[in-house]
C-alpha atoms as a PDB file:
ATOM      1  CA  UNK A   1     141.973  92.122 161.047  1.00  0.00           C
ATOM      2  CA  UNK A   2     143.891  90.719 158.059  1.00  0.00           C
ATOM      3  CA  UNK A   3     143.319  92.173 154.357  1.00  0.00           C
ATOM      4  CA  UNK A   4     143.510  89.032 151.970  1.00  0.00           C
ATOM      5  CA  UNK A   5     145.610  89.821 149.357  1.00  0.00           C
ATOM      6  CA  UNK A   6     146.050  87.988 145.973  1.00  0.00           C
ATOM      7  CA  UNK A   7     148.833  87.466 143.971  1.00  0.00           C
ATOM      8  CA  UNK A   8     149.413  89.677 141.123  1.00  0.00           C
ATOM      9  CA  UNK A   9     149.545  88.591 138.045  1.00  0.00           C
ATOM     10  CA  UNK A  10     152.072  90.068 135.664  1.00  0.00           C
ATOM     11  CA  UNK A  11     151.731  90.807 132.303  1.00  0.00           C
ATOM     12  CA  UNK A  12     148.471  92.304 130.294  1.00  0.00           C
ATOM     13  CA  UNK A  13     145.515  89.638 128.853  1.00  0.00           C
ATOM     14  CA  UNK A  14     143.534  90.363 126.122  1.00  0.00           C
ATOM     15  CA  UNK A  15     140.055  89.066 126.205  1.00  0.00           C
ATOM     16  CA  UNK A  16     139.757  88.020 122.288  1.00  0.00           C
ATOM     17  CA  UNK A  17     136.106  86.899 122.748  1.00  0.00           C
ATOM     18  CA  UNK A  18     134.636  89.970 120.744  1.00  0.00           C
ATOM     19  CA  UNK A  19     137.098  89.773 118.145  1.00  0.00           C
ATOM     20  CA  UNK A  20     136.131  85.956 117.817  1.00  0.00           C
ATOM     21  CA  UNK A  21     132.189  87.224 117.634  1.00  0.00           C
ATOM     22  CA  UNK A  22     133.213  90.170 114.690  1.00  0.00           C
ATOM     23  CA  UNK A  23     135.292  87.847 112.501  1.00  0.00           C
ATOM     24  CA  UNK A  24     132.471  85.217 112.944  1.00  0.00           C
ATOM     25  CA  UNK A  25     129.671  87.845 111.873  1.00  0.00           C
ATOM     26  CA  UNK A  26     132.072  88.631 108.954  1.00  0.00           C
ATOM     27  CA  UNK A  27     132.590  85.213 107.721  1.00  0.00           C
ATOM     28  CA  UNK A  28     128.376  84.777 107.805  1.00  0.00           C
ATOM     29  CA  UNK A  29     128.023  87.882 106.097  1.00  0.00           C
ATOM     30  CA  UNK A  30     130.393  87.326 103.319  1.00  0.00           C
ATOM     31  CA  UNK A  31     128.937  83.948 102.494  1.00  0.00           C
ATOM     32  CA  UNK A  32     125.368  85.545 102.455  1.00  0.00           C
ATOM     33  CA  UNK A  33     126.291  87.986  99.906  1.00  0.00           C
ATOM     34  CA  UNK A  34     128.332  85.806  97.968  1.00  0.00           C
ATOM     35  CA  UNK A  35     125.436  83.155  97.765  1.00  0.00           C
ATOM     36  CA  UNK A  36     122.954  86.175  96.777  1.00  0.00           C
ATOM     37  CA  UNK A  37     125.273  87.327  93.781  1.00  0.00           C
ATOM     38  CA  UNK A  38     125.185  83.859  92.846  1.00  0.00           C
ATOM     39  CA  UNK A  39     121.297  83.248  92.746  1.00  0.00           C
ATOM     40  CA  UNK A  40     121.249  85.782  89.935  1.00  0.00           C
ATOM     41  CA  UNK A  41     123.398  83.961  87.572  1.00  0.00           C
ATOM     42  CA  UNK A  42     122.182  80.677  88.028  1.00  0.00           C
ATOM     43  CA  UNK A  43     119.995  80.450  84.509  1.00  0.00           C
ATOM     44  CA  UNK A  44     122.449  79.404  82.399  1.00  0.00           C
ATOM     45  CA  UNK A  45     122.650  80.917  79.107  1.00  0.00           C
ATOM     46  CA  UNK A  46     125.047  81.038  76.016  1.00  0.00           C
ATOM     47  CA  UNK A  47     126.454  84.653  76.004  1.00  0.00           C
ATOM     48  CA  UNK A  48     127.052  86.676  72.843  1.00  0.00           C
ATOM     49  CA  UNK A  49     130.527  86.781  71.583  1.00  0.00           C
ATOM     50  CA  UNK A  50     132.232  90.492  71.084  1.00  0.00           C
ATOM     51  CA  UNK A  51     134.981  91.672  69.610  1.00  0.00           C
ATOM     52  CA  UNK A  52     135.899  94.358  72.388  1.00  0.00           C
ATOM     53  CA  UNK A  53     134.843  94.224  75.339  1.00  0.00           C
ATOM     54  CA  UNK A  54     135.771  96.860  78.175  1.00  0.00           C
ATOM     55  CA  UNK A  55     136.808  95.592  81.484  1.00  0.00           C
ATOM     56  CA  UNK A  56     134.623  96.570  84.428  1.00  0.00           C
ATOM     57  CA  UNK A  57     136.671  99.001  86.549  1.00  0.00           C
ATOM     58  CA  UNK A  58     134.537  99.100  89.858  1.00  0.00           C
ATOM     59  CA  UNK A  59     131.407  97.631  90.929  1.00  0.00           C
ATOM     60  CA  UNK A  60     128.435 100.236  90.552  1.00  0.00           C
ATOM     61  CA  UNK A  61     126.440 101.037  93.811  1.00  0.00           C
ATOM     62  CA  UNK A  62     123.092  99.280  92.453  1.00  0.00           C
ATOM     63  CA  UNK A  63     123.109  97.106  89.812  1.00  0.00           C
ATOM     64  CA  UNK A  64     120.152  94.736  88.735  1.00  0.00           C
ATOM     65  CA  UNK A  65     120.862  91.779  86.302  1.00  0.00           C
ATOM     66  CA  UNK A  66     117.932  91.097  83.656  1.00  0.00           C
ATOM     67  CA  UNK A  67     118.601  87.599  82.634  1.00  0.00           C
ATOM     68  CA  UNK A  68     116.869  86.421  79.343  1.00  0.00           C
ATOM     69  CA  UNK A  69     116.684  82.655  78.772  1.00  0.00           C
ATOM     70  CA  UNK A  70     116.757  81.045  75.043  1.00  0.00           C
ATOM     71  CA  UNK A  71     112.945  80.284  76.041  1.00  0.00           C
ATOM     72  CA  UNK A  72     111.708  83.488  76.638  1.00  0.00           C
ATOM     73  CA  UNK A  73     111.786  83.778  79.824  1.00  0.00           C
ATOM     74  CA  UNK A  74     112.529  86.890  81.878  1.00  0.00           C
ATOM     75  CA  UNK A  75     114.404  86.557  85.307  1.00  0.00           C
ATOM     76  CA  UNK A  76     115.423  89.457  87.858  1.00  0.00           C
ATOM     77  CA  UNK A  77     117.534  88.710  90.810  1.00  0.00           C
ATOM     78  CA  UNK A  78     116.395  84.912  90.375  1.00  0.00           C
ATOM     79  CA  UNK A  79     113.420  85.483  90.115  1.00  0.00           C
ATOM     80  CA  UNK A  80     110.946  84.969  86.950  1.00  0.00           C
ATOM     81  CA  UNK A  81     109.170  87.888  86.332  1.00  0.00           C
ATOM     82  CA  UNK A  82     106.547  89.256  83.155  1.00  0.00           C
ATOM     83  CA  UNK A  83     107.838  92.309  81.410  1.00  0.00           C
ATOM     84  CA  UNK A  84     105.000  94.179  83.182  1.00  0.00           C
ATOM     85  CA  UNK A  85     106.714  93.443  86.371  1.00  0.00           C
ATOM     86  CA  UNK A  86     110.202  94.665  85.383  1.00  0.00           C
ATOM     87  CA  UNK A  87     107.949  97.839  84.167  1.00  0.00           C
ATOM     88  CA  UNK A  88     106.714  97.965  88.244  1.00  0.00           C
ATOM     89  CA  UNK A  89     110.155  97.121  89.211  1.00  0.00           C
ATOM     90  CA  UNK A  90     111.922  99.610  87.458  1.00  0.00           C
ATOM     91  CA  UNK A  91     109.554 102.224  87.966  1.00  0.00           C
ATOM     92  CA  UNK A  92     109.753 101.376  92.184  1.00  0.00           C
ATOM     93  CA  UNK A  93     112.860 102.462  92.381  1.00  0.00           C
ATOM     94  CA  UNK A  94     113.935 105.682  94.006  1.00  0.00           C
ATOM     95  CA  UNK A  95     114.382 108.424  92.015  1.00  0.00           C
ATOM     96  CA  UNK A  96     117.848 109.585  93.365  1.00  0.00           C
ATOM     97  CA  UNK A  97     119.060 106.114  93.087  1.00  0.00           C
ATOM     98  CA  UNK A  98     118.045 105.487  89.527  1.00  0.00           C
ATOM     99  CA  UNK A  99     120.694 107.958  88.610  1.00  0.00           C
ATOM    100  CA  UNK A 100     123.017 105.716  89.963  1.00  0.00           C
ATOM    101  CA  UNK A 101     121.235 102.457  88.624  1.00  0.00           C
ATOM    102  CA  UNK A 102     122.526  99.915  86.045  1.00  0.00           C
ATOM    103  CA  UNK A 103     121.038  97.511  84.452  1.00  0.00           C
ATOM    104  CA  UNK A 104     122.655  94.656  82.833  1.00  0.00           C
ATOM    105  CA  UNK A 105     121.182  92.294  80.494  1.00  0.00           C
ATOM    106  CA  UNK A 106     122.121  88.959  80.402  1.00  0.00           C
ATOM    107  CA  UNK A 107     120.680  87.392  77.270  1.00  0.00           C
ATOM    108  CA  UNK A 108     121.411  83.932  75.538  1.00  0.00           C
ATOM    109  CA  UNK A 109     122.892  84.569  72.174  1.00  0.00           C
ATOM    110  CA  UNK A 110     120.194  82.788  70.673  1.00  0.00           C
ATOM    111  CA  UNK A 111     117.141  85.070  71.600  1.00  0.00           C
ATOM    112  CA  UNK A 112     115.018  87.430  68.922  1.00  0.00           C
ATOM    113  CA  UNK A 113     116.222  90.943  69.211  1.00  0.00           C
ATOM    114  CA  UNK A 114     112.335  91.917  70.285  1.00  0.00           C
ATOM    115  CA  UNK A 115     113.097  90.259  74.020  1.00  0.00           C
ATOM    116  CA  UNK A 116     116.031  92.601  74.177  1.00  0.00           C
ATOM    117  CA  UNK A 117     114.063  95.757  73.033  1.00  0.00           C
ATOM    118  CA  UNK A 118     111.706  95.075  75.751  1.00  0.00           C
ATOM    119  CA  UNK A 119     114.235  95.238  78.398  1.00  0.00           C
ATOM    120  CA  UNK A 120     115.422  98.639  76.693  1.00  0.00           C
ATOM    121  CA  UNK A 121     111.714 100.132  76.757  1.00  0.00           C
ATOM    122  CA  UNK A 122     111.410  99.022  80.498  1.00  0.00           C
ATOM    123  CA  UNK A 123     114.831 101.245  81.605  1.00  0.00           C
ATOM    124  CA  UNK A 124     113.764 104.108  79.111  1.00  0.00           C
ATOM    125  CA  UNK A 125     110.517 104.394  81.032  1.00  0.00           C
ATOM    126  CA  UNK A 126     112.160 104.503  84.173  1.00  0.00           C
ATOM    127  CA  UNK A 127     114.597 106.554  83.391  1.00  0.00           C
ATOM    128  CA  UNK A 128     117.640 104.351  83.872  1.00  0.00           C
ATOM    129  CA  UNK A 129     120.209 105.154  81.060  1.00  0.00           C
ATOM    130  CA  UNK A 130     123.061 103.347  82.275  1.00  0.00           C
ATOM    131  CA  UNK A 131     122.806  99.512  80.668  1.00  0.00           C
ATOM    132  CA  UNK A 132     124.960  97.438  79.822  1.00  0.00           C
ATOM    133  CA  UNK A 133     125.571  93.929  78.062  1.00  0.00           C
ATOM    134  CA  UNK A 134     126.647  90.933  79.465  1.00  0.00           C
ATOM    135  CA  UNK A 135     129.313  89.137  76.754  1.00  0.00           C
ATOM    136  CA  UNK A 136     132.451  86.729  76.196  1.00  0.00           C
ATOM    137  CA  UNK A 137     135.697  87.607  74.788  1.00  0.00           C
ATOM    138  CA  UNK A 138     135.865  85.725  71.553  1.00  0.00           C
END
């Protein structure tokens, strides 16, 4: 009886298919987060002006954006909320990660100071001492 034999093929091939599938899963996930840090500065608002501002260094692990809109409004991740909810929010949050927590305010320029104080009270409550101001260079 005769073995069949095949020709052998020389040289090593790389099946690239799972790399294609990872970079593919990488491109969808950086557009996904992209679009989500986007949703939470779509109110538009007139920031303060400041006469120093310090550059952000790093990104912080958890950071929520409070926006405040010239009419009143309150807005977290996109979202418009009553300052009873940012209370519930705030509160929600783990304790070990609070530590870790900040909370920037995003407020139009034009808004009483009393909107702002509420935002301040909410993080106090919870805890959360790290907050910070959203501004433009002038």
């Amino acid at each position: 009886m005769r073995i069949p034999t095949r020709p052998r093929q020389q040289g090593i091939r790389f099946n690239i298919t799972p790399l294609i599938d990872i970079v593919f899963l990488l491109i969808v996930f950086f557009l996904a987060a992209t679009h989500l840090t986007q949703n939470e500065k779509l109110e538009a608002v007139e920031l303060p002006l400041a006469s120093q501002n310090k550059s952000e260094s790093e990104e912080p692990p958890r950071r929520l954006i409070v926006t405040i809109t010239s009419d009143e409004k309150l807005y977290l991740r996109g979202k418009e909320i009553q300052p009873d909810e940012l209370d519930a929010t705030l509160m929600s949050i783990d304790d070990s990660k609070r530590k870790e927590t900040e909370v920037r305010i995003r407020g139009d320029q034009r808004i009483p100071y009393r909107l702002v104080e509420r935002v301040l009270i909410s993080c106090a409550r919870a805890g959360i001492s790290h907050v910070q101001f959203a501004v433009l260079n002038e």
